[in-house]
C-alpha atoms as a PDB file:
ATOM      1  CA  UNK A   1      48.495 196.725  61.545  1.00  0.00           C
ATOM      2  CA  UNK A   2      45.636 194.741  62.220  1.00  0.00           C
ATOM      3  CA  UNK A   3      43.358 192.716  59.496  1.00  0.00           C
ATOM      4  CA  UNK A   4      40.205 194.250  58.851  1.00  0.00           C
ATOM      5  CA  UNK A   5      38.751 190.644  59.521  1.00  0.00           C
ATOM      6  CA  UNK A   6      39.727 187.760  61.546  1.00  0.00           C
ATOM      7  CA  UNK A   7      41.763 185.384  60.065  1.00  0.00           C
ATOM      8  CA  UNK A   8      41.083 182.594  62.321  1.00  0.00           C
ATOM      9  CA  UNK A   9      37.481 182.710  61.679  1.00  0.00           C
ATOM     10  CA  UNK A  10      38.425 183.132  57.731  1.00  0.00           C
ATOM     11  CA  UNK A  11      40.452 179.938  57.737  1.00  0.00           C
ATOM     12  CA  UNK A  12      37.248 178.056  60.028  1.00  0.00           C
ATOM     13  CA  UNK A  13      35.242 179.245  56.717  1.00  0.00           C
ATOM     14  CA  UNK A  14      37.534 177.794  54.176  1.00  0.00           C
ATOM     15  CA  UNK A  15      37.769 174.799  55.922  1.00  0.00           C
ATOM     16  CA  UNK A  16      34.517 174.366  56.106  1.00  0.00           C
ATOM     17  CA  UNK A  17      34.430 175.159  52.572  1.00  0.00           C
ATOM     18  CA  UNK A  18      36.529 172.048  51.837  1.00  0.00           C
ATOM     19  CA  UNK A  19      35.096 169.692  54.360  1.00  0.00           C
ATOM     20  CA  UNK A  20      37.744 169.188  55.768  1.00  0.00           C
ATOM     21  CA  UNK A  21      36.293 168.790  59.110  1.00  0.00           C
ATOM     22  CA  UNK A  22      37.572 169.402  62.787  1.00  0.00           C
ATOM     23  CA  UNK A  23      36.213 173.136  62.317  1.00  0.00           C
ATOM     24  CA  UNK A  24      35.939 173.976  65.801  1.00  0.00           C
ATOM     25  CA  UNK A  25      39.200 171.870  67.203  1.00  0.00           C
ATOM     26  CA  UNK A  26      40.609 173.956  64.645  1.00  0.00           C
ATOM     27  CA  UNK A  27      39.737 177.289  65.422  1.00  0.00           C
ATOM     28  CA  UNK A  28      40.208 176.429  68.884  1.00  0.00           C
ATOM     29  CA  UNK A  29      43.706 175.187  68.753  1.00  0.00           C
ATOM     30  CA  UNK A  30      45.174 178.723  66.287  1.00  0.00           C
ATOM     31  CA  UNK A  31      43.421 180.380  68.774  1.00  0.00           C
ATOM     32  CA  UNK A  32      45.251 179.535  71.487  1.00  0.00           C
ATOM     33  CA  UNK A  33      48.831 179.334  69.642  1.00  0.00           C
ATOM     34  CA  UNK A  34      47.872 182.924  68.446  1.00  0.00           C
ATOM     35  CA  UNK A  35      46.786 183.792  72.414  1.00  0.00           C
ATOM     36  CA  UNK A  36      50.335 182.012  73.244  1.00  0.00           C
ATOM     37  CA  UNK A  37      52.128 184.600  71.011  1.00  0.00           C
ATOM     38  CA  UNK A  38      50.238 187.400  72.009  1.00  0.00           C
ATOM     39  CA  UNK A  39      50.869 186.305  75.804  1.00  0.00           C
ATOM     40  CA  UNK A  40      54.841 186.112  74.994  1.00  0.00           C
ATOM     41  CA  UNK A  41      55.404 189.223  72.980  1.00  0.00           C
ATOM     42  CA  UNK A  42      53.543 191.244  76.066  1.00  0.00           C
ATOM     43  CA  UNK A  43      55.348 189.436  78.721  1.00  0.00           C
ATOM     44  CA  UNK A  44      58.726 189.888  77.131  1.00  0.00           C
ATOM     45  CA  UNK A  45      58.354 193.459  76.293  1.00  0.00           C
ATOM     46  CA  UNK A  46      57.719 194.046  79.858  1.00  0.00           C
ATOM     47  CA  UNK A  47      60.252 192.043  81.147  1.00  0.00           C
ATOM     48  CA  UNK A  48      62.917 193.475  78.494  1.00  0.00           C
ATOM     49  CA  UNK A  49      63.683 196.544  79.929  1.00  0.00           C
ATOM     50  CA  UNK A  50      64.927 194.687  83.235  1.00  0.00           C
ATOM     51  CA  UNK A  51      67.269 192.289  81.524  1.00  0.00           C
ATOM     52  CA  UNK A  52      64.644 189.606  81.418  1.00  0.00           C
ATOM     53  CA  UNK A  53      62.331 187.323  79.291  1.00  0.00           C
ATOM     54  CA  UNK A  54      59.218 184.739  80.002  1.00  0.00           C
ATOM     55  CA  UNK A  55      62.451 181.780  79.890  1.00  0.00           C
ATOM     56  CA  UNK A  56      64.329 183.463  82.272  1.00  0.00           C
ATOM     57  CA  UNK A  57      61.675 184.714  84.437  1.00  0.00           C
ATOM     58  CA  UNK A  58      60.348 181.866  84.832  1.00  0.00           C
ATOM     59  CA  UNK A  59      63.730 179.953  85.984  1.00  0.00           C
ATOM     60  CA  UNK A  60      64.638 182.676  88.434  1.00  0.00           C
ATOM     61  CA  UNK A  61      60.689 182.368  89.621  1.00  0.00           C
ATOM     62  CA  UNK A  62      61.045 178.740  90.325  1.00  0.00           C
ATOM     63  CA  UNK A  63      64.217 178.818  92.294  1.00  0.00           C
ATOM     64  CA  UNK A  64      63.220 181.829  94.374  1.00  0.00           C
ATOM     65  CA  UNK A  65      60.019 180.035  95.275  1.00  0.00           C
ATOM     66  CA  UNK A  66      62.304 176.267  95.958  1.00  0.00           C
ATOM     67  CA  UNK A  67      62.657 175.703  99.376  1.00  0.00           C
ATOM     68  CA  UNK A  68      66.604 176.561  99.247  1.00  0.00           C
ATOM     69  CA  UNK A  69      66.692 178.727  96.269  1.00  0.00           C
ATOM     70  CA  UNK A  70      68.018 175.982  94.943  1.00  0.00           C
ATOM     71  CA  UNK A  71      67.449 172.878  92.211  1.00  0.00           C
ATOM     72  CA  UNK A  72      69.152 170.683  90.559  1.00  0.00           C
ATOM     73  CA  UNK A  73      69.416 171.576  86.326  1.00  0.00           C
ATOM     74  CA  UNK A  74      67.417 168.446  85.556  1.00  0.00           C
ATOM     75  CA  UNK A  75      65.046 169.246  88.232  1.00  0.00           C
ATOM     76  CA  UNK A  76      64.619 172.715  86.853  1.00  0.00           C
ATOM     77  CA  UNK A  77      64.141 171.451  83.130  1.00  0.00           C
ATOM     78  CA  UNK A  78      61.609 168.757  84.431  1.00  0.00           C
ATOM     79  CA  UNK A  79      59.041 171.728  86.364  1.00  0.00           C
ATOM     80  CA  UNK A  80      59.795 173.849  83.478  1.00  0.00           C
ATOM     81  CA  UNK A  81      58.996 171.058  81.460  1.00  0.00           C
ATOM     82  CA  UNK A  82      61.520 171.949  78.676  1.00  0.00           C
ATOM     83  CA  UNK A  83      64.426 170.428  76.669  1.00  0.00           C
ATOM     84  CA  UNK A  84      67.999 169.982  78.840  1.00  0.00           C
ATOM     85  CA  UNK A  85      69.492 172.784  76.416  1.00  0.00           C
ATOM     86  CA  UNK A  86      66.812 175.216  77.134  1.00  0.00           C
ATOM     87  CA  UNK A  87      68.042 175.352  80.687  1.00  0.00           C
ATOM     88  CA  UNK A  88      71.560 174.906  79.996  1.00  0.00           C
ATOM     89  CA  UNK A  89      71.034 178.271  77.900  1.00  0.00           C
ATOM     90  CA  UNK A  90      68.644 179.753  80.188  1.00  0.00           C
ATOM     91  CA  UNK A  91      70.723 179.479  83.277  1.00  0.00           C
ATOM     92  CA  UNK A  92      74.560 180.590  81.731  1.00  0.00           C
ATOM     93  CA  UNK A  93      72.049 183.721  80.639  1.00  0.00           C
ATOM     94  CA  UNK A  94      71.463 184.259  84.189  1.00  0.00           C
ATOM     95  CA  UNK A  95      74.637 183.286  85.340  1.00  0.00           C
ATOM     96  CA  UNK A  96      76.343 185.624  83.037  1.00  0.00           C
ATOM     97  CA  UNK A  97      73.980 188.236  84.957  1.00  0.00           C
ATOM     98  CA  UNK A  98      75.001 187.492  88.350  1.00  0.00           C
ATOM     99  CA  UNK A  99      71.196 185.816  89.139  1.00  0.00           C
ATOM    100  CA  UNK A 100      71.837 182.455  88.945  1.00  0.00           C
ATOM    101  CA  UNK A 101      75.139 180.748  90.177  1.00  0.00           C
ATOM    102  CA  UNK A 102      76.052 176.974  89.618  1.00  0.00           C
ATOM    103  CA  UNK A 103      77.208 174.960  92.565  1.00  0.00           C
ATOM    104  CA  UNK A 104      78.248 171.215  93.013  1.00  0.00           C
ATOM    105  CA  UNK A 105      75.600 169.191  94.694  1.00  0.00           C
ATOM    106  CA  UNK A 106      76.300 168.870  98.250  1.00  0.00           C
ATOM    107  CA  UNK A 107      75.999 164.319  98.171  1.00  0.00           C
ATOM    108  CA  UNK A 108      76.046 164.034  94.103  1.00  0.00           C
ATOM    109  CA  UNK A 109      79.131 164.717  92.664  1.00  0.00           C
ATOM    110  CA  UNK A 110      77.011 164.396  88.963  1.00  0.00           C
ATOM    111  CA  UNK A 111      74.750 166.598  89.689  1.00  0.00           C
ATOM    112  CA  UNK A 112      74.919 170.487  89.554  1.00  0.00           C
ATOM    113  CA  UNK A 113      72.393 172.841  90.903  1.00  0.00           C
ATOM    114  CA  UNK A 114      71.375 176.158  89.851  1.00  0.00           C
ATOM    115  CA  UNK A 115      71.175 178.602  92.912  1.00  0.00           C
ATOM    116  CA  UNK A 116      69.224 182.202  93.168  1.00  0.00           C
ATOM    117  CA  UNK A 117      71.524 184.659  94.030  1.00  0.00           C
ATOM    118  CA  UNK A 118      70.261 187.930  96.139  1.00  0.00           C
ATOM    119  CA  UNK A 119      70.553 190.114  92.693  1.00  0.00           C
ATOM    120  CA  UNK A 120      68.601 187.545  91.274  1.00  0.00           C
ATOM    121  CA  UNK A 121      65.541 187.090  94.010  1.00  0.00           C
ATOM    122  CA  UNK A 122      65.739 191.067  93.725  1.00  0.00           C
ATOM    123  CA  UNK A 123      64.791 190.982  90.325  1.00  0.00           C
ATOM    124  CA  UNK A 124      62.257 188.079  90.402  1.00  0.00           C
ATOM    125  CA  UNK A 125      60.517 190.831  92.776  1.00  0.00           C
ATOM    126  CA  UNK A 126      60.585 193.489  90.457  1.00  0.00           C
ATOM    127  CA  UNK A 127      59.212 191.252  87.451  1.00  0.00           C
ATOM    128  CA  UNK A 128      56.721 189.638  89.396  1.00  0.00           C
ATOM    129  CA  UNK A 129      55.341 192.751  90.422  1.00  0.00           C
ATOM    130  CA  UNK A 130      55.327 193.874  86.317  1.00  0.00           C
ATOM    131  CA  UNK A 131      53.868 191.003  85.705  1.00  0.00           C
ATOM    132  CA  UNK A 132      50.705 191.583  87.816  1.00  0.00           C
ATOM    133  CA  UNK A 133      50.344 195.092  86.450  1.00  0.00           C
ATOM    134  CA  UNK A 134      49.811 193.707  83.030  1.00  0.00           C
ATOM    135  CA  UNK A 135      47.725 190.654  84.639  1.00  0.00           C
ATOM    136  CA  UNK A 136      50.577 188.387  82.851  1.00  0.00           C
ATOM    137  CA  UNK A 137      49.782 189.798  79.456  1.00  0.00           C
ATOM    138  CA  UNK A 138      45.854 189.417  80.002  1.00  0.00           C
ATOM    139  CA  UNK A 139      45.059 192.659  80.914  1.00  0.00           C
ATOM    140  CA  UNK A 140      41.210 193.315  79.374  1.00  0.00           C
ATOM    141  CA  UNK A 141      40.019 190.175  80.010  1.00  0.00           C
ATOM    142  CA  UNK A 142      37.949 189.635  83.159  1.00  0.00           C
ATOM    143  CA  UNK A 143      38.809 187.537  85.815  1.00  0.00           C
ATOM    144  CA  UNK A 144      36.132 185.295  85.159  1.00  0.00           C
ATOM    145  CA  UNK A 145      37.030 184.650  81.447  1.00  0.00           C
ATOM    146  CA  UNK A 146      40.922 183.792  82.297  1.00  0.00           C
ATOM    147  CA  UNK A 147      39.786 181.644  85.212  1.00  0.00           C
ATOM    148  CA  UNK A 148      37.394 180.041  82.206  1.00  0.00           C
ATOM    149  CA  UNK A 149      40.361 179.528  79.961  1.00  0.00           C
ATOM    150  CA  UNK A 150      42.049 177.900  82.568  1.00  0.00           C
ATOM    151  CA  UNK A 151      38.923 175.460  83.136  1.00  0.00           C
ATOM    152  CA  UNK A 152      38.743 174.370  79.868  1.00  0.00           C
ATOM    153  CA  UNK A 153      42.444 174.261  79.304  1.00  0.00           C
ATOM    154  CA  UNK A 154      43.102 172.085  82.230  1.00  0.00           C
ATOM    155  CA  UNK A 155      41.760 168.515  80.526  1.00  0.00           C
ATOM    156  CA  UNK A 156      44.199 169.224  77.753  1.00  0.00           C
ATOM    157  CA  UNK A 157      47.065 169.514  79.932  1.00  0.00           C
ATOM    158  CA  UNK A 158      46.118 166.653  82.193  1.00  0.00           C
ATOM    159  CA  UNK A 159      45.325 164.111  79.404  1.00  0.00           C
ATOM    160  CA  UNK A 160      48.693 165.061  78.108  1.00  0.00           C
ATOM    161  CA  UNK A 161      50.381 164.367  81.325  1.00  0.00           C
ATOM    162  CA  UNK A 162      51.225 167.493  82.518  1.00  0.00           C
ATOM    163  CA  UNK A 163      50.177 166.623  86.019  1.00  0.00           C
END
């Protein structure tokens, strides 16, 4: 049920109130862990009726679109840019599923990769095209707004390393 005010703008107010300064960065950075959960909740309740979430999507997404189909685990927890056990998890989900399989690298005995199978690219169609129906979750807001959010989102993620 929604609030009959907004609660982000509510807490900028009481921080103002006790000077505690920041107001804006504030605001700025609920606002976009709020947008983050909103973003999730839609793409997983899309995805959820195909045997999928945002994780997993996004791991079958970035092997389908690897040159082979193919990447090492480390590989795929470095683009993803998330913890080792994330993808360890991630990937015996979709291996469980018959999307993923795990095969010995070809000149590194250490290293394992994680390779798309056809049931998996097949299904990294259908979400993708999901996805764009709902605009990722964005669906209302104009193209010029998200490519906005993206601009002023991008000096964050560089400063931080992310590219």
């Amino acid at each position: 049920m929604p609030l009959p005010f907004d609660p982000i703008a509510e807490a900028g107010n009481n921080w103002k109130r006790q000077q505690w300064g920041a107001v804006d960065a504030m605001a700025a950075a609920t606002s976009i862990t709020r947008a983050h959960q909103i973003l999730v909740s839609r793409i997983n309740a899309v995805l959820k009726p195909i045997g999928l979430n945002f994780s997993r999507f996004e791991a079958l997404a970035l092997l389908y679109l690897s040159r082979r189909g193919e990447l090492p685990l480390g590989k795929v927890g470095e683009r993803l840019q998330v913890h080792p056990a994330s993808v360890t998890n991630t990937i015996d989900r979709l291996e469980a599923d018959g999307m993923v399989e795990r095969v010995p690298h070809p000149s590194d005995g250490r290293t394992t990769l994680a390779r798309i199978t056809a049931a998996g690219s097949e299904l990294v169609d259908v979400a993708s095209e999901l996805l764009a129906e709902i605009e990722f979750g964005l669906a209302g807001m104009s193209g010029s707004d998200q490519r906005a959010a993206t601009t002023a989102l991008h000096s964050l993620r560089k400063k931080e390393g992310d590219f």
